[in-house]
C-alpha atoms as a PDB file:
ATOM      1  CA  UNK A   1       5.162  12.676 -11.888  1.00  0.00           C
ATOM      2  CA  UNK A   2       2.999   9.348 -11.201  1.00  0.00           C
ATOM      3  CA  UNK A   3       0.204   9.033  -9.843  1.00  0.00           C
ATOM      4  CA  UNK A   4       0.218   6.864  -6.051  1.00  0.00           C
ATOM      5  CA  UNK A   5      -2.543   5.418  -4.094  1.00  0.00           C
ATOM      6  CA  UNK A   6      -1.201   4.494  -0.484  1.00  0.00           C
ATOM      7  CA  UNK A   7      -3.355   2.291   1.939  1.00  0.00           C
ATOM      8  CA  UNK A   8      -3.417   2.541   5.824  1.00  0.00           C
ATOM      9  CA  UNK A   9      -4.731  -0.908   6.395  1.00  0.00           C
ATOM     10  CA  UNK A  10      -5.335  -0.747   9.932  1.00  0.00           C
ATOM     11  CA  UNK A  11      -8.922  -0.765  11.197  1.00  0.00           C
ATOM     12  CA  UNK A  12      -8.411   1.856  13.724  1.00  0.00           C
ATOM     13  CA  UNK A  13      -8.717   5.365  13.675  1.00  0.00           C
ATOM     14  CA  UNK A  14      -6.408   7.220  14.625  1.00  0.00           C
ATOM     15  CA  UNK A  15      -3.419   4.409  13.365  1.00  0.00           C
ATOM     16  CA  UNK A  16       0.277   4.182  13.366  1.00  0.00           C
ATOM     17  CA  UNK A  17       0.035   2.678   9.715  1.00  0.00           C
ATOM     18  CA  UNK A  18      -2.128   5.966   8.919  1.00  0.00           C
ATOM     19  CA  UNK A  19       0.974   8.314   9.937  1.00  0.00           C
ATOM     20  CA  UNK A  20       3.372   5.732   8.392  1.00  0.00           C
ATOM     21  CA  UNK A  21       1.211   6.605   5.156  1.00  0.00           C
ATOM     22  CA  UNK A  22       0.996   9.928   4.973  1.00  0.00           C
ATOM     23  CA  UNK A  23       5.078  10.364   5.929  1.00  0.00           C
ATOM     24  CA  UNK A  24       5.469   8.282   2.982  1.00  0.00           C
ATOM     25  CA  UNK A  25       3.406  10.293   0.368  1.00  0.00           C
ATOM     26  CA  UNK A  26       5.015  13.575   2.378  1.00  0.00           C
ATOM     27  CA  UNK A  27       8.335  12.158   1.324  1.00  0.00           C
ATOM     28  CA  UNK A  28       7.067  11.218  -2.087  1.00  0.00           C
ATOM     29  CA  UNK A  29       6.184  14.532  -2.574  1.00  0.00           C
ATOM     30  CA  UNK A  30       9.394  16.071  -1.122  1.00  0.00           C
ATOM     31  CA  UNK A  31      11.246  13.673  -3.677  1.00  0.00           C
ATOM     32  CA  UNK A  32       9.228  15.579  -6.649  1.00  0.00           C
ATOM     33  CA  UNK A  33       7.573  12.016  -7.622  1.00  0.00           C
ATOM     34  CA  UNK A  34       4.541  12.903  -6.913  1.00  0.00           C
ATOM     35  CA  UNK A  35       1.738  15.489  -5.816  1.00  0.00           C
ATOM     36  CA  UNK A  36      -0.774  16.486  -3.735  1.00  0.00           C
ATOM     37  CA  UNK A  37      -3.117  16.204  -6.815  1.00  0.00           C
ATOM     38  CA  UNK A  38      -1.483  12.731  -8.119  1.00  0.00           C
ATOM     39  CA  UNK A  39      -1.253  10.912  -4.587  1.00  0.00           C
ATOM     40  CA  UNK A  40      -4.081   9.657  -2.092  1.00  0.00           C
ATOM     41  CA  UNK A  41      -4.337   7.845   1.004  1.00  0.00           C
ATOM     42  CA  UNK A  42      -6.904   4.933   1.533  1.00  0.00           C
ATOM     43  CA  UNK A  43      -7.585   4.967   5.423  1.00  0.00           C
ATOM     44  CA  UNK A  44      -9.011   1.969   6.437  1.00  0.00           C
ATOM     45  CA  UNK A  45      -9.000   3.231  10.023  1.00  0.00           C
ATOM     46  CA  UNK A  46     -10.766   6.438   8.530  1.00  0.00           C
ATOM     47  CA  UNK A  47     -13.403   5.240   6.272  1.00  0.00           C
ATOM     48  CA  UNK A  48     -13.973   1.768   6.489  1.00  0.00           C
ATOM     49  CA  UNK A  49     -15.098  -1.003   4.348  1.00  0.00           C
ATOM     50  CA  UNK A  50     -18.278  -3.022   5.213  1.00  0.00           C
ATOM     51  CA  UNK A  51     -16.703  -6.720   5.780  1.00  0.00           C
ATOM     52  CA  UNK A  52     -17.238  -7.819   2.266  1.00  0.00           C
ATOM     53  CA  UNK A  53     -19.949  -9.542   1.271  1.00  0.00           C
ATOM     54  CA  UNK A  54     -21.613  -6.373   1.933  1.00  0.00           C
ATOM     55  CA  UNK A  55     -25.310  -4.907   0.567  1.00  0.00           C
ATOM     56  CA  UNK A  56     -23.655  -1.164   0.790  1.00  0.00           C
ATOM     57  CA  UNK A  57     -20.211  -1.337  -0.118  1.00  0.00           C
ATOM     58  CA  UNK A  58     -19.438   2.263   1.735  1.00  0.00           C
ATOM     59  CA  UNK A  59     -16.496   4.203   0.185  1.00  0.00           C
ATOM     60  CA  UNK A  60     -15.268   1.127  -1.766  1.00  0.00           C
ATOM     61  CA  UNK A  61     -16.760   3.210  -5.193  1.00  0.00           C
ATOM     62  CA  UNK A  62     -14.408   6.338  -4.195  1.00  0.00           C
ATOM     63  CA  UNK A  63     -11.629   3.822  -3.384  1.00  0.00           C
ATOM     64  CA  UNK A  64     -12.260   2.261  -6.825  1.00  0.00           C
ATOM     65  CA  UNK A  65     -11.072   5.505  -8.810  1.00  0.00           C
ATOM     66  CA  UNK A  66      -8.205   6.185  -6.666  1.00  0.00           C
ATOM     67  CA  UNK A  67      -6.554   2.784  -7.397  1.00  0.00           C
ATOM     68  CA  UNK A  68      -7.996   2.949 -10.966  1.00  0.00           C
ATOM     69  CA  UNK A  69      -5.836   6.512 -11.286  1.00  0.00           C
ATOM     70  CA  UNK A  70      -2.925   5.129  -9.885  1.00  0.00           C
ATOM     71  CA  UNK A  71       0.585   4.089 -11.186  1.00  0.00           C
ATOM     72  CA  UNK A  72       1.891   2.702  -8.231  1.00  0.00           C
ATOM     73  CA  UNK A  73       0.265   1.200  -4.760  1.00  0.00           C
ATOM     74  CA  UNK A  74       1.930   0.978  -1.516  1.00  0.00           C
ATOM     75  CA  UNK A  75       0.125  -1.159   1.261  1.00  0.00           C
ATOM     76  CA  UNK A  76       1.312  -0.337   4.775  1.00  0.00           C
ATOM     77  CA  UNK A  77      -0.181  -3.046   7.360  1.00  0.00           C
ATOM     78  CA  UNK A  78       0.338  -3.083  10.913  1.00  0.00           C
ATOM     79  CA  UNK A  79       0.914  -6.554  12.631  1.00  0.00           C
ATOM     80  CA  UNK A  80      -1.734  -7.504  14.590  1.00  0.00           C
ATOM     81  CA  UNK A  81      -0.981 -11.309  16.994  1.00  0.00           C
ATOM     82  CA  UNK A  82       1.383 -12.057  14.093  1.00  0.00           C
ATOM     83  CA  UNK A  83      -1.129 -11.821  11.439  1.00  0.00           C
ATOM     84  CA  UNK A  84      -2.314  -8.938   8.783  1.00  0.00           C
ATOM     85  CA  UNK A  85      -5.045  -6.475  10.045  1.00  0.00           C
ATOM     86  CA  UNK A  86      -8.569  -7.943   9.051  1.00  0.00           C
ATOM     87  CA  UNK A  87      -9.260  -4.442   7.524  1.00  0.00           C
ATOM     88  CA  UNK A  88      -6.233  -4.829   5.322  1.00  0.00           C
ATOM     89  CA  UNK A  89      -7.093  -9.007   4.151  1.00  0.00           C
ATOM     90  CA  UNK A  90     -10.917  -7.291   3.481  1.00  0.00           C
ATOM     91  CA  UNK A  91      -9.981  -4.750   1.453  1.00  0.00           C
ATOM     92  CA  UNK A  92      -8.106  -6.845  -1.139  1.00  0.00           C
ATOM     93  CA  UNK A  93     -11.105  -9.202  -1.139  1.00  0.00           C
ATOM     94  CA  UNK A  94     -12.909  -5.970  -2.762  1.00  0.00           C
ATOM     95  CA  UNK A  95      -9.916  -4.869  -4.748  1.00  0.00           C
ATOM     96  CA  UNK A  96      -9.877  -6.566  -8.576  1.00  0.00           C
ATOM     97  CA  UNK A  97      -7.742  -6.616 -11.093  1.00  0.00           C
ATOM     98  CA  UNK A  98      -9.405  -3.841 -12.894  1.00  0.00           C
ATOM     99  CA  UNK A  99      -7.891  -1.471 -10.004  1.00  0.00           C
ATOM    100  CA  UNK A 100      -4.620  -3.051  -9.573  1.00  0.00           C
ATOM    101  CA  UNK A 101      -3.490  -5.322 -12.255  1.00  0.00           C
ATOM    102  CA  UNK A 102       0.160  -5.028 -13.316  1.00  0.00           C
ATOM    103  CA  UNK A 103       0.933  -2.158 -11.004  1.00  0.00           C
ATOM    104  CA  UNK A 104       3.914  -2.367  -8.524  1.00  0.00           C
ATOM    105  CA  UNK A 105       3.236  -2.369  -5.200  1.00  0.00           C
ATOM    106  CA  UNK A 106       5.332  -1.695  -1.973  1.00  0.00           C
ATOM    107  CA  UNK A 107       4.189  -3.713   0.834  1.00  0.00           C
ATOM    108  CA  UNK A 108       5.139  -1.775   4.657  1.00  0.00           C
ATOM    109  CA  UNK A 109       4.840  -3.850   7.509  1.00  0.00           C
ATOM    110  CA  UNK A 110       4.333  -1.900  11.105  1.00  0.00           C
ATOM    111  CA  UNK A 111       5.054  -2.860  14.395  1.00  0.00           C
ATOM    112  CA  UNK A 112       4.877  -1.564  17.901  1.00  0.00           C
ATOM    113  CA  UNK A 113       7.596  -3.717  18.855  1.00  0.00           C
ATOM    114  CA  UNK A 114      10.345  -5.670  16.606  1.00  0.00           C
ATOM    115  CA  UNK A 115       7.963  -7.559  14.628  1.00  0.00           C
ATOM    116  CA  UNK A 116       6.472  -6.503  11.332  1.00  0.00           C
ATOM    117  CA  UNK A 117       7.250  -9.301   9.089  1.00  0.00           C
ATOM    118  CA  UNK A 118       4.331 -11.531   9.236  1.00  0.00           C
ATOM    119  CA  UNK A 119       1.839  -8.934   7.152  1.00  0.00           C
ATOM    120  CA  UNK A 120       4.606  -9.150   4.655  1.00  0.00           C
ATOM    121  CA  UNK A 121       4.627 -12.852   4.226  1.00  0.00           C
ATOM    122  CA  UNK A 122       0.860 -13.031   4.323  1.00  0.00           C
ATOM    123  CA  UNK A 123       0.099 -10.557   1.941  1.00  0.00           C
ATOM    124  CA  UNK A 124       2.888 -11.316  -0.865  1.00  0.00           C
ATOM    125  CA  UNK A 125       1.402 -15.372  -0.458  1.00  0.00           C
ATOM    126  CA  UNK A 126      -2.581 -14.575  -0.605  1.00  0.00           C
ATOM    127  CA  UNK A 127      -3.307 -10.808  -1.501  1.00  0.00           C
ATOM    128  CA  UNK A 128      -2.108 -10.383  -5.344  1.00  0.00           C
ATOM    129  CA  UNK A 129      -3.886 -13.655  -6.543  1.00  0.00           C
ATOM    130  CA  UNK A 130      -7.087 -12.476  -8.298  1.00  0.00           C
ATOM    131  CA  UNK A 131      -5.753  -8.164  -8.054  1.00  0.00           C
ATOM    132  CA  UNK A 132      -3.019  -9.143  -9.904  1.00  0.00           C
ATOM    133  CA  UNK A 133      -1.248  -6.286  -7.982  1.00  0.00           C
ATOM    134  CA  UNK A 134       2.599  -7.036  -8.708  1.00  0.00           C
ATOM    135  CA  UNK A 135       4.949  -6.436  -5.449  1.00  0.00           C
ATOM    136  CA  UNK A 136       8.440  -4.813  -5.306  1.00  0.00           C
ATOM    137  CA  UNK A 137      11.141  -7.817  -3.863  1.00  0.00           C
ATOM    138  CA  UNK A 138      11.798  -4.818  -1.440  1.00  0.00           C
ATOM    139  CA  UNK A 139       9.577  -4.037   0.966  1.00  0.00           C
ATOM    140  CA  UNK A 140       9.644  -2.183   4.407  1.00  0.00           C
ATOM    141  CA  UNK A 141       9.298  -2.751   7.796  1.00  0.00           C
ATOM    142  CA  UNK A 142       8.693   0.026  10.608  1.00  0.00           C
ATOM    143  CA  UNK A 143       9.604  -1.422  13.421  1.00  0.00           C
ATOM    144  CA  UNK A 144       9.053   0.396  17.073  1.00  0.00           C
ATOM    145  CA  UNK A 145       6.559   2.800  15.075  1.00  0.00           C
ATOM    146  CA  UNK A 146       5.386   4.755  17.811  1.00  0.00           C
ATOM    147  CA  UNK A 147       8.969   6.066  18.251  1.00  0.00           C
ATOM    148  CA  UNK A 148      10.043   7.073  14.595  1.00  0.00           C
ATOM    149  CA  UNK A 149       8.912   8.802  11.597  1.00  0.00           C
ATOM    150  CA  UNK A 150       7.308  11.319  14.099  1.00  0.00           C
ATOM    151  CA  UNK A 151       9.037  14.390  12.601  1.00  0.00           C
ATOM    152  CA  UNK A 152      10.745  15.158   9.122  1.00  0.00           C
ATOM    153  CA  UNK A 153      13.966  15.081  10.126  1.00  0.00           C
ATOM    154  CA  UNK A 154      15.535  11.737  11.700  1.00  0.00           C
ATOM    155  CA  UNK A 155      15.317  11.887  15.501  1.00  0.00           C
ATOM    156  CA  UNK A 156      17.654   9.313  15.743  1.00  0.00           C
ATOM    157  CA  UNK A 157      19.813   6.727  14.501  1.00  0.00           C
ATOM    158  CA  UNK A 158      17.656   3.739  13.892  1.00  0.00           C
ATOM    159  CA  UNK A 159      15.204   6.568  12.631  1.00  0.00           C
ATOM    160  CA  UNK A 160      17.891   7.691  11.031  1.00  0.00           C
ATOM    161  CA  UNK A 161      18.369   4.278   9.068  1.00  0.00           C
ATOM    162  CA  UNK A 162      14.667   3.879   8.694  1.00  0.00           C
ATOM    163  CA  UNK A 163      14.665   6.984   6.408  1.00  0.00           C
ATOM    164  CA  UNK A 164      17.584   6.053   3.934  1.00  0.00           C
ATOM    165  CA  UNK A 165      15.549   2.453   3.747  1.00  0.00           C
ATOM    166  CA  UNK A 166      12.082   4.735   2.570  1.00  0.00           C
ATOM    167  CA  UNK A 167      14.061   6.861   0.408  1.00  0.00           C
ATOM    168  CA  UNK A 168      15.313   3.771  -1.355  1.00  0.00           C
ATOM    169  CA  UNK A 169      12.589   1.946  -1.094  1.00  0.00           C
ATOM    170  CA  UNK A 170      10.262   4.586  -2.693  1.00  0.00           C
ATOM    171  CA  UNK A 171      13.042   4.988  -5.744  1.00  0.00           C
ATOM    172  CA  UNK A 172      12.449   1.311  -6.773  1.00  0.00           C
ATOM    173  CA  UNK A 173       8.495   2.125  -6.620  1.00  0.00           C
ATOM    174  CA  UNK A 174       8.627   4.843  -9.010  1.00  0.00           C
ATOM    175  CA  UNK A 175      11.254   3.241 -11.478  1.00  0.00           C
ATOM    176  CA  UNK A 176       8.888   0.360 -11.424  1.00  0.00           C
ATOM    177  CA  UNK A 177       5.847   2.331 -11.418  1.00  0.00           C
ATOM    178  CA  UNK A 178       7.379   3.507 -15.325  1.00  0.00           C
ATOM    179  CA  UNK A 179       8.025   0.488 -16.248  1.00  0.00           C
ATOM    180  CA  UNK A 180       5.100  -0.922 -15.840  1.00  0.00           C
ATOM    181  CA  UNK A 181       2.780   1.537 -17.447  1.00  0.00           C
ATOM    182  CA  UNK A 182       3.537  -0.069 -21.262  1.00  0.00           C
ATOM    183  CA  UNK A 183       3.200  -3.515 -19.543  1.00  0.00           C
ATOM    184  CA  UNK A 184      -0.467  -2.263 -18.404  1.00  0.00           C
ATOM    185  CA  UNK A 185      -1.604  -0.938 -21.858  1.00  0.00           C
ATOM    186  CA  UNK A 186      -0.262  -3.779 -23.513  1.00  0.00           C
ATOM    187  CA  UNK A 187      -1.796  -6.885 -22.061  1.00  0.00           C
ATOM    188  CA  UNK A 188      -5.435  -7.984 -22.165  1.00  0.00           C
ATOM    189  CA  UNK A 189      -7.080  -8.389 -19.635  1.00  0.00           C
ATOM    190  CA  UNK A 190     -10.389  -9.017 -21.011  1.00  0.00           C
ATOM    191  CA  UNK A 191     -10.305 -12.685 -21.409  1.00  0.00           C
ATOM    192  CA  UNK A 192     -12.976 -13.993 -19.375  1.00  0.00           C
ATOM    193  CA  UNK A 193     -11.451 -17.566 -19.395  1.00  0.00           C
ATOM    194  CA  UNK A 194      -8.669 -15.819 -17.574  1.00  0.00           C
ATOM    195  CA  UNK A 195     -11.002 -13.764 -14.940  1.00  0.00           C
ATOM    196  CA  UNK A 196      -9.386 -15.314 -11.330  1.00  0.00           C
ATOM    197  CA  UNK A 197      -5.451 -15.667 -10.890  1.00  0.00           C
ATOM    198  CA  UNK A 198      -4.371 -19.768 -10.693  1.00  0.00           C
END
């Protein structure tokens, strides 16, 4: 059983990415990797950051010890003109690599329509830099969100395919997720010389 933080990184409240999040942990769960206890969801849409640099940094201090406690991330960001949420690119301006270093993370892009893709490109060139958050080569990408993942059971066939994908996809997580854990305790990351990615 590991212990998963998953991010909604849309700014709004009441968020495709935020359902895409918690049917992720649900299935998680159903797969016996994790637990109510051992997972969390970060809604961005929910409880906000301040856009960093900020006086009163909000719930970043709960946030903090959610990422700190967990094994494995998974970063679900909806496409918004092409681009990554601003609510998702803030957030990993807070996050360091004292929460995420040498953890595997699965990056989810969402869409409304067939896109999806761009968040994923963006955030595996810019967002692990300083976080040292390490990302899966597999990723996911919900396309057409507002019609699938609505229910537990497949509704259809592209929802259908979309589930085998997440079940996959959420395998590789947790395999990495072990593997990582020696990795974590082993190197030091102390160094102040070495503070800030290249």
């Amino acid at each position: 059983m590991i212990n998963i933080a998953l991010v909604a990184g849309s700014g709004r409240s009441n968020s495709q990415s935020g359902k895409v999040a918690r049917f992720l942990r649900q299935r998680l769960i159903q797969l016996g990797q994790t637990s109510d206890e051992a997972s969390c969801i970060i809604d961005l849409g929910l409880a906000p950051l301040p856009l960093w640099p900020a006086d009163d940094t909000g719930h970043w201090d709960m946030y903090r010890q959610q990422l700190k406690n967990a094994d494995a991330v998974v970063i679900v960001s909806p496409e918004w003109n092409g681009m990554a949420c601003p609510a998702i690119k803030n957030f990993f301006i807070y996050a360091s690599k004292a929460e995420l270093a040498h953890k595997p993370g699965l990056l989810v892009g969402v869409s409304s329509g067939v896109g999806g893709a761009y968040p994923i490109s963006e955030l595996r060139a810019s967002s692990y830099k300083n976080c040292r958050l390490c990302y899966l080569p597999e990723h996911l990408i919900v396309r057409h969100v507002e019609q699938v993942l609505n229910t537990p059971q497949p509704s259809g066939e592209d929802d259908q395919r979309l589930h085998a994908r997440i079940d996959y996809a959420l395998d590789i997580l947790v395999r990495y997720a072990h593997a990582l854990k020696p990795v974590r305790e082993a190197v030091d990351m102390s160094n102040p010389a070495f503070t800030n990615g290249m």
